[in-house]
C-alpha atoms as a PDB file:
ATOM      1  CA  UNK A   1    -215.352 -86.534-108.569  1.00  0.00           C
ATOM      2  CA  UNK A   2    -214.452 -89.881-106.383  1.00  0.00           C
ATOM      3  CA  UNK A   3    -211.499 -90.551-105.065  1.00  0.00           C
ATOM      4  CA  UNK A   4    -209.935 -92.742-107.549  1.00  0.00           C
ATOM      5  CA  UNK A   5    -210.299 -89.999-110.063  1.00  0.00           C
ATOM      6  CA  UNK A   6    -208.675 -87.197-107.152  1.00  0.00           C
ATOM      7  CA  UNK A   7    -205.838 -89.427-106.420  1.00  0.00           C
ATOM      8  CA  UNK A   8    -205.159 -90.259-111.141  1.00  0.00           C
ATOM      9  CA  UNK A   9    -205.165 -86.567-111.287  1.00  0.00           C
ATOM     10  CA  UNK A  10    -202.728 -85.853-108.096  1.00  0.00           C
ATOM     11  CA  UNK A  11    -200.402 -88.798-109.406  1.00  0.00           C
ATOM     12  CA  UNK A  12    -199.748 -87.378-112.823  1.00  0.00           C
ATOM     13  CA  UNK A  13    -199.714 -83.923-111.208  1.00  0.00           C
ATOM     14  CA  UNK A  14    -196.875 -84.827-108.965  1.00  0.00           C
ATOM     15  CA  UNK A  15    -194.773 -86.732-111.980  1.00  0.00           C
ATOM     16  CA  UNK A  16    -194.553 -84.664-114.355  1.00  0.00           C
ATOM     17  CA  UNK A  17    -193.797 -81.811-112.192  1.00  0.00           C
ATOM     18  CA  UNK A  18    -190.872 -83.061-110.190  1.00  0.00           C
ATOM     19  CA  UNK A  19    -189.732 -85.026-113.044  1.00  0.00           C
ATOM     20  CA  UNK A  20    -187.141 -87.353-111.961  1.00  0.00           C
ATOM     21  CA  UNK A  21    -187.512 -87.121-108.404  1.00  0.00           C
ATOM     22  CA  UNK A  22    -188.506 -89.459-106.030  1.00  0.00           C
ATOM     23  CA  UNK A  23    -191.947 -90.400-107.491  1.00  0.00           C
ATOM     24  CA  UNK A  24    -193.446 -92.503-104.240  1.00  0.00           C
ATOM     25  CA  UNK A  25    -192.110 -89.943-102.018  1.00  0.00           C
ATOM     26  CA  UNK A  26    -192.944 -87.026-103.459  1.00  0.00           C
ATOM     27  CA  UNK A  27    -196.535 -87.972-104.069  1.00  0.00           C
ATOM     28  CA  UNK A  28    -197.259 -89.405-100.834  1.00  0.00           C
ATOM     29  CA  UNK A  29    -196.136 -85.589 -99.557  1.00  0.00           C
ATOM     30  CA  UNK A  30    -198.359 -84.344-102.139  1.00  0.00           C
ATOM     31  CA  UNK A  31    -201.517 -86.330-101.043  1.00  0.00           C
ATOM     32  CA  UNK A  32    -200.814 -85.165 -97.700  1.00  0.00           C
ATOM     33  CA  UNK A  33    -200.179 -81.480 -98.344  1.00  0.00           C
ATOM     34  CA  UNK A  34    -203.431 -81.674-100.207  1.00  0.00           C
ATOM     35  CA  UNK A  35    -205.239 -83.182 -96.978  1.00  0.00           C
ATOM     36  CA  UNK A  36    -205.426 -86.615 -98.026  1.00  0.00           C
ATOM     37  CA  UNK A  37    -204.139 -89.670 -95.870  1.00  0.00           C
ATOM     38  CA  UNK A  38    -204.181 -93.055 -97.208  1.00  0.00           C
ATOM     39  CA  UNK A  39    -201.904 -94.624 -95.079  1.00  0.00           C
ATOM     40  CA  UNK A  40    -204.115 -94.125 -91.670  1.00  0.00           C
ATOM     41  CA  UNK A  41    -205.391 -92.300 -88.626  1.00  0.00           C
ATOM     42  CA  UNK A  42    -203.435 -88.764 -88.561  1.00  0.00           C
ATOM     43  CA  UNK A  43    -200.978 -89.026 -85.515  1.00  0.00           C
ATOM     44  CA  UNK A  44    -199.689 -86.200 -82.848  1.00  0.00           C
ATOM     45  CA  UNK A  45    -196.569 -84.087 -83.294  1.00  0.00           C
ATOM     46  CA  UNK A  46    -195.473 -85.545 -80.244  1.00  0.00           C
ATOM     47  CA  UNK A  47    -195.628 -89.638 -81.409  1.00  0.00           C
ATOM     48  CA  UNK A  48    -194.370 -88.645 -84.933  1.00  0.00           C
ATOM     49  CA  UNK A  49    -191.399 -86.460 -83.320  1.00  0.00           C
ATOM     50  CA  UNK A  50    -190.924 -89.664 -81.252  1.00  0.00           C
ATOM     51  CA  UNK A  51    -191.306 -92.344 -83.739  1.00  0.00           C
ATOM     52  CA  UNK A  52    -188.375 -89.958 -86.060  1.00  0.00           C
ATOM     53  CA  UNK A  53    -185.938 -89.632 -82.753  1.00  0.00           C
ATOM     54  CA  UNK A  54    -185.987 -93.779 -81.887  1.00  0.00           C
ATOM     55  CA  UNK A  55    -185.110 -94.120 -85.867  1.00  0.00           C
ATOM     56  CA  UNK A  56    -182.288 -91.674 -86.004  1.00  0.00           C
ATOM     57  CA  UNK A  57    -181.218 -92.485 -82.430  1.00  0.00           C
ATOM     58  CA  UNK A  58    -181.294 -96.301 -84.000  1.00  0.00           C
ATOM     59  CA  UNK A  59    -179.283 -94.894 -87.219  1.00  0.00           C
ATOM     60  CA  UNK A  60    -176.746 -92.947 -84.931  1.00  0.00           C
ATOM     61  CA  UNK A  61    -175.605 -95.125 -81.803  1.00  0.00           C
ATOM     62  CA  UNK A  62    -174.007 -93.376 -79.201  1.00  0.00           C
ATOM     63  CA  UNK A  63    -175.238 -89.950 -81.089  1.00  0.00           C
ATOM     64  CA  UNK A  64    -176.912 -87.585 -78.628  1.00  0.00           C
ATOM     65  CA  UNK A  65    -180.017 -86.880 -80.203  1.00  0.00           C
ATOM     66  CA  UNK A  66    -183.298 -85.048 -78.873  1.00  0.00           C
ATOM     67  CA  UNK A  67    -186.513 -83.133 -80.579  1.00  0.00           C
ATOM     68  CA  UNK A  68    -185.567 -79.663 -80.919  1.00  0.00           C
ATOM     69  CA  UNK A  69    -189.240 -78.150 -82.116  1.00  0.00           C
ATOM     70  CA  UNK A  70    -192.167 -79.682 -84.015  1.00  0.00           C
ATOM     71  CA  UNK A  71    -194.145 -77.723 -86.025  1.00  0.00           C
ATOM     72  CA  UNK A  72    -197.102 -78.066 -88.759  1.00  0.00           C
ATOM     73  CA  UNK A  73    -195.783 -76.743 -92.080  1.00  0.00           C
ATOM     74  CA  UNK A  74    -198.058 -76.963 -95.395  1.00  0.00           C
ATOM     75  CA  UNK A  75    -199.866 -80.010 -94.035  1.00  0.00           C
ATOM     76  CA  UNK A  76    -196.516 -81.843 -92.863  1.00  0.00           C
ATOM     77  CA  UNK A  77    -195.012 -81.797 -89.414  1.00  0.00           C
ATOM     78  CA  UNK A  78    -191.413 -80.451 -89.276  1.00  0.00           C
ATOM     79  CA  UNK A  79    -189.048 -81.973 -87.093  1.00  0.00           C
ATOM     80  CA  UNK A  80    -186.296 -80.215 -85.702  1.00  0.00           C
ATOM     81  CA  UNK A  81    -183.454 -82.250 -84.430  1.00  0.00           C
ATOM     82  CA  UNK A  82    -180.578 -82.112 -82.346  1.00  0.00           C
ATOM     83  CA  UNK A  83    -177.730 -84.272 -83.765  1.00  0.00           C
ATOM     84  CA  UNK A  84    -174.409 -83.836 -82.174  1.00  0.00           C
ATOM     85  CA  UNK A  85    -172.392 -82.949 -79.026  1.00  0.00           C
ATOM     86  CA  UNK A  86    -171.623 -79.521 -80.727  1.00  0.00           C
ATOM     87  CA  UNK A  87    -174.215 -76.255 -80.351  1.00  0.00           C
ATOM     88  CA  UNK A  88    -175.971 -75.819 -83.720  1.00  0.00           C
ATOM     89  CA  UNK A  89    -175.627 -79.395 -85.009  1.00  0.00           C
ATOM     90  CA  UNK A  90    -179.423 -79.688 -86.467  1.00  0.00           C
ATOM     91  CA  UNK A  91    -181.106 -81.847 -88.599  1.00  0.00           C
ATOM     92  CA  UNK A  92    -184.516 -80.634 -90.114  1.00  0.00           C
ATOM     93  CA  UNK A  93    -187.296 -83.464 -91.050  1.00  0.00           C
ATOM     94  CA  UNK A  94    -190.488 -83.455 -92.795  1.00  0.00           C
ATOM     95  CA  UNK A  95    -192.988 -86.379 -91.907  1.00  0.00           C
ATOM     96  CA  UNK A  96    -196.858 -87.088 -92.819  1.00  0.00           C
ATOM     97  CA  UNK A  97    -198.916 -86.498 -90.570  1.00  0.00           C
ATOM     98  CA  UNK A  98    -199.417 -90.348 -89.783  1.00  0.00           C
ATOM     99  CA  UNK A  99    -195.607 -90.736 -89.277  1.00  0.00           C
ATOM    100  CA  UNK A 100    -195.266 -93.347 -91.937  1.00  0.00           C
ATOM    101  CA  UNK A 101    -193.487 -91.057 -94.588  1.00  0.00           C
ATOM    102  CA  UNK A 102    -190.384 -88.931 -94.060  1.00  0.00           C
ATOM    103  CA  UNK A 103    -187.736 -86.952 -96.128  1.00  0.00           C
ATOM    104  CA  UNK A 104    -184.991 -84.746 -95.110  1.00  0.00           C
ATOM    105  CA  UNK A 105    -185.504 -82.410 -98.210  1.00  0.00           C
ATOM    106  CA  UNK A 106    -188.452 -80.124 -99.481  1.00  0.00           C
ATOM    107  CA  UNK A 107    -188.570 -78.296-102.277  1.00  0.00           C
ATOM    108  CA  UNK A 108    -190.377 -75.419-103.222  1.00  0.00           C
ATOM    109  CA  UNK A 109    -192.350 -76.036-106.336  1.00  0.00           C
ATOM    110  CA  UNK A 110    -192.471 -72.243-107.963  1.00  0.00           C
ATOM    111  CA  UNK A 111    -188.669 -71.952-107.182  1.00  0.00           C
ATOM    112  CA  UNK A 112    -188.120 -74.915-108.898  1.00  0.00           C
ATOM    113  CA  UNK A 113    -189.994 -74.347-111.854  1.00  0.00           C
ATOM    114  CA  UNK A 114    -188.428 -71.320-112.364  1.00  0.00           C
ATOM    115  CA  UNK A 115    -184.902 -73.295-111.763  1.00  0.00           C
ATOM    116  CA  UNK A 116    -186.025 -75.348-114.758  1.00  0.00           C
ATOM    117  CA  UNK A 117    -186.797 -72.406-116.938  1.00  0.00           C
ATOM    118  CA  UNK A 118    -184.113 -70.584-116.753  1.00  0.00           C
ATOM    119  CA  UNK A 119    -181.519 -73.904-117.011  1.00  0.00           C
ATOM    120  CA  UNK A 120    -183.748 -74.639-120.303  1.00  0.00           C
ATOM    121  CA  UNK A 121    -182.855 -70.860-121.601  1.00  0.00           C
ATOM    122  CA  UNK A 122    -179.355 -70.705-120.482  1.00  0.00           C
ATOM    123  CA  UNK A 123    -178.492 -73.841-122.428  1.00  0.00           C
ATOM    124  CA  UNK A 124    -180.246 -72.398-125.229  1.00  0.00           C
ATOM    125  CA  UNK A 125    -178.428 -69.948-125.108  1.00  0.00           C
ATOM    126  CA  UNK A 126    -175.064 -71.918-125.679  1.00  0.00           C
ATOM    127  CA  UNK A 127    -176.605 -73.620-128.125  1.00  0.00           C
ATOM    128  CA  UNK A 128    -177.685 -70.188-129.972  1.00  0.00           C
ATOM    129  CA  UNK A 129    -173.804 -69.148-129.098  1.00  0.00           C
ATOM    130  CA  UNK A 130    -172.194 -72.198-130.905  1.00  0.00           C
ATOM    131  CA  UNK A 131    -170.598 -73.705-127.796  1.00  0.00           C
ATOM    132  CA  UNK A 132    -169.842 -77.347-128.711  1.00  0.00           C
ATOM    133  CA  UNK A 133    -168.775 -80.385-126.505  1.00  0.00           C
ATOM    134  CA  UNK A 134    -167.268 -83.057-127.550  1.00  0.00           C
ATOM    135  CA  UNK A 135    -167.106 -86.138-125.269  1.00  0.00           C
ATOM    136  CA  UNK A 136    -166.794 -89.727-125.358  1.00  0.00           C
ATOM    137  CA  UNK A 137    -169.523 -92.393-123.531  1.00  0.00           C
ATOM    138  CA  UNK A 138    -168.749 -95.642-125.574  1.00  0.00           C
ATOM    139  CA  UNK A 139    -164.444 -96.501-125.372  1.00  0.00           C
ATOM    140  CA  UNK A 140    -162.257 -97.661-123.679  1.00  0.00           C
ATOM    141  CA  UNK A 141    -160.586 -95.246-121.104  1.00  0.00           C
ATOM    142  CA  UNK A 142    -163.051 -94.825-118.260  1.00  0.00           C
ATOM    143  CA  UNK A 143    -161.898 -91.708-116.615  1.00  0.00           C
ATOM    144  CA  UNK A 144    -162.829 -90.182-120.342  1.00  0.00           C
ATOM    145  CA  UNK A 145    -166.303 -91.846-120.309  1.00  0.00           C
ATOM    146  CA  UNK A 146    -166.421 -90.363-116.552  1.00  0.00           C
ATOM    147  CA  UNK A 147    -165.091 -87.204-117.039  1.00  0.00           C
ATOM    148  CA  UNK A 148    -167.838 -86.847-120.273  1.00  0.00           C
ATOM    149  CA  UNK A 149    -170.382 -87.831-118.104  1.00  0.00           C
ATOM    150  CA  UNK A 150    -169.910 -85.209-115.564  1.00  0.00           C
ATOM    151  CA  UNK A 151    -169.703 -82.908-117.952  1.00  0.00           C
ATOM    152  CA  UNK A 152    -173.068 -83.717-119.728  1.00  0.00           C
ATOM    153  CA  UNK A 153    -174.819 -83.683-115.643  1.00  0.00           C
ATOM    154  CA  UNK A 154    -173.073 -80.266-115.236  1.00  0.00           C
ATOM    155  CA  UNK A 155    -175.224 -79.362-117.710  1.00  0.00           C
ATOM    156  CA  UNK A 156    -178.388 -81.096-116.969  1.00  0.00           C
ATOM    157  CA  UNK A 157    -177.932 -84.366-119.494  1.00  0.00           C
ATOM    158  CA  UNK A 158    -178.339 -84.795-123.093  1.00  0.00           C
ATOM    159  CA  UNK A 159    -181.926 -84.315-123.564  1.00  0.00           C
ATOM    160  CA  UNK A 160    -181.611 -80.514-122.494  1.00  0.00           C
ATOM    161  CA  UNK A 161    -178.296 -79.861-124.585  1.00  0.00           C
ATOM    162  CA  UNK A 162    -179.451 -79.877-128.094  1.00  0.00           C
ATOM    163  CA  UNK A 163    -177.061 -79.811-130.646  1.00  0.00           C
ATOM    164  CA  UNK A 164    -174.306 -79.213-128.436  1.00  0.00           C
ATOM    165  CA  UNK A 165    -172.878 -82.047-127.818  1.00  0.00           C
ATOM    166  CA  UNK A 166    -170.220 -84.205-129.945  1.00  0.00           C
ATOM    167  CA  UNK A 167    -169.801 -88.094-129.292  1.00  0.00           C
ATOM    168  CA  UNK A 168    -166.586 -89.317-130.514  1.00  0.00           C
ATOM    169  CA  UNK A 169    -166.692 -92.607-129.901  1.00  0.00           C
ATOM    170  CA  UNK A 170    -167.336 -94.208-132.996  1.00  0.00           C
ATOM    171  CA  UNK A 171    -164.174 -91.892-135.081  1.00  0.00           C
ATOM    172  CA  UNK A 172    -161.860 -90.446-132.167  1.00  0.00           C
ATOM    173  CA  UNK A 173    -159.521 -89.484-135.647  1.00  0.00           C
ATOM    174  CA  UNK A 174    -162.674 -86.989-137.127  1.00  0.00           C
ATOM    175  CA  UNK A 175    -162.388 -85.868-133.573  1.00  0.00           C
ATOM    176  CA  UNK A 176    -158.681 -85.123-133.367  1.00  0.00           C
ATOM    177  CA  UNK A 177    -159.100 -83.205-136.888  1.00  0.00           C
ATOM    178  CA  UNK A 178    -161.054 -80.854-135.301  1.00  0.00           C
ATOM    179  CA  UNK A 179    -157.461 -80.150-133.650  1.00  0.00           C
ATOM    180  CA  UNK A 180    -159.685 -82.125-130.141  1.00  0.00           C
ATOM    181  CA  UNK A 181    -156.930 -83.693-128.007  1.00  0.00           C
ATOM    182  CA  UNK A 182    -158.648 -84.468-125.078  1.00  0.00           C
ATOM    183  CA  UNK A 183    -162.309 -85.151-123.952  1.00  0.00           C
ATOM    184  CA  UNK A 184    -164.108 -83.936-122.954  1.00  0.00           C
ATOM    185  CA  UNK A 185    -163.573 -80.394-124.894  1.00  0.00           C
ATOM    186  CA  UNK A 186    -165.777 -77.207-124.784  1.00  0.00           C
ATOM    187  CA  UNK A 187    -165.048 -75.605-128.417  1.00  0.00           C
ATOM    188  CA  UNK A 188    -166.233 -71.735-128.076  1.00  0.00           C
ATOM    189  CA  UNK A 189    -165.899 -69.182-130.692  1.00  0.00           C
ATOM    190  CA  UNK A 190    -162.789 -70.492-132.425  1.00  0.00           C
ATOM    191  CA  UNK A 191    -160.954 -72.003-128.783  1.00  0.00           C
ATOM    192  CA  UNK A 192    -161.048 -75.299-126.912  1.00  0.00           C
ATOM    193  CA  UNK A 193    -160.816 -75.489-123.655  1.00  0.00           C
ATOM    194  CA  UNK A 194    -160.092 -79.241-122.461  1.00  0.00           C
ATOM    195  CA  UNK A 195    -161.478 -80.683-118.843  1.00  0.00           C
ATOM    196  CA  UNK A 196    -164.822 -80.655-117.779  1.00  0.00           C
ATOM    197  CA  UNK A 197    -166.162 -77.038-117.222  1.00  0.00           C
ATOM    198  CA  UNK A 198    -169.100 -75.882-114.284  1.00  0.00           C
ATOM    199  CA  UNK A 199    -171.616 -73.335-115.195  1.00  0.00           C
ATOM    200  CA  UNK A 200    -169.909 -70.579-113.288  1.00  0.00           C
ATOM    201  CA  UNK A 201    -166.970 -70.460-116.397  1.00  0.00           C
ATOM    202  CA  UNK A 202    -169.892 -71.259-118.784  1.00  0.00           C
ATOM    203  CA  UNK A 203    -171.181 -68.261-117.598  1.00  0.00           C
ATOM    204  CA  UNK A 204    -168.262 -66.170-117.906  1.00  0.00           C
ATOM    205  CA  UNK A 205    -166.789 -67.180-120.788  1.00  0.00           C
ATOM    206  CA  UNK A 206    -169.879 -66.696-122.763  1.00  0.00           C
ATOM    207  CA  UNK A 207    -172.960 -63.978-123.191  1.00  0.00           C
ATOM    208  CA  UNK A 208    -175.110 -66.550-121.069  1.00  0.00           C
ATOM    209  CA  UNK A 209    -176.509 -66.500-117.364  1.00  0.00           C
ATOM    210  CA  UNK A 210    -178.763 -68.629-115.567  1.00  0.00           C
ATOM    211  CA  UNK A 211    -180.247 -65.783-113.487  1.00  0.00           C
ATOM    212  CA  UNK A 212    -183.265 -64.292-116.089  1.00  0.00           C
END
């Protein structure tokens, strides 16, 4: 297989497993976990720990700022920073090994899979329970559009939620015959509960859980 071919295969790889993250990002971490550089020569920890402390040095004037440890993790260096006056002020950072590429934030492929399956159970779950939302996205009032909003990224956004959710911006008066009088509303088993809920009182307030 040439390289072209490798590098197709790694690029879908990388999208449709981290979904809506950072696509350049992610799979320029990706190439390099998997041993291949296409930006250039593979530096030392010590002139990629350098190159990071001038840029957050830049970034933070008149922040005291050294190199704490550099290490090689999964085909990455990991930078270990000191960032403040105060003992135990770090700042962890992952670079290629080129020093072209950095991001303050890894994550763990298997533990986010399994994130994403249980999420996609849990709100099947509420679906399978009956929980309903009813929100707003298209009138006037903003803090309801807002408040809707959050309430639909609590819960991952509308493509994960089913049948769940409610709009009622095109007949607010069908809406207020369901006895809604504000939005959003969670209706559950016969109650509504008005205000935008987290998945903790998801949790308890129905037979649902995240943790599988």
């Amino acid at each position: 297989m040439n390289t072209s071919e490798t590098d197709d295969k790694m690029k879908k790889g990388v999208g449709l497993t981290l979904l809506g993250i950072l696509i350049g990002l992610a799979l320029g971490l990706f190439l390099a976990t998997a041993g291949f550089n296409p930006l250039g020569d593979e530096a030392s920890p010590e002139e990629v720990s350098d190159k990071i402390l001038e840029v957050y040095s830049l970034d933070n004037p008149g922040v005291p700022i050294s190199v704490m440890s550099v290490e090689e993790t999964n085909g990455l260096y990991k930078v270990r920073l000191s960032t403040g006056e105060e003992e135990g002020t770090y700042q962890t950072v992952y670079a290629t090994k080129d020093g072209e590429m950095i991001t303050q934030a890894m994550i763990n492929l298997g533990d986010y899979h399994t994130m994403l399956e249980n999420r996609a159970s849990f709100l099947e779950c509420l679906d399978d329970e009956g929980v309903e939302i009813y929100g707003a996205l298209q009138v006037m009032e903003q803090h309801v559009v807002q408040a809707t909003a959050l309430q639909i990224q609590v819960l991952g956004g509308l493509e994960y939620m089913g049948g769940m959710y409610i709009d009622c911006s095109d007949d607010l008066e069908a809406c207020a015959a369901e006895g809604i009088e504000a939005l959003p509303s969670v209706v559950y088993q016969g109650e509504i509960y008005p205000g935008v809920m987290n998945l903790e009182w998801f949790e308890e307030t129905t037979d649902c859980s995240l943790e599988q």
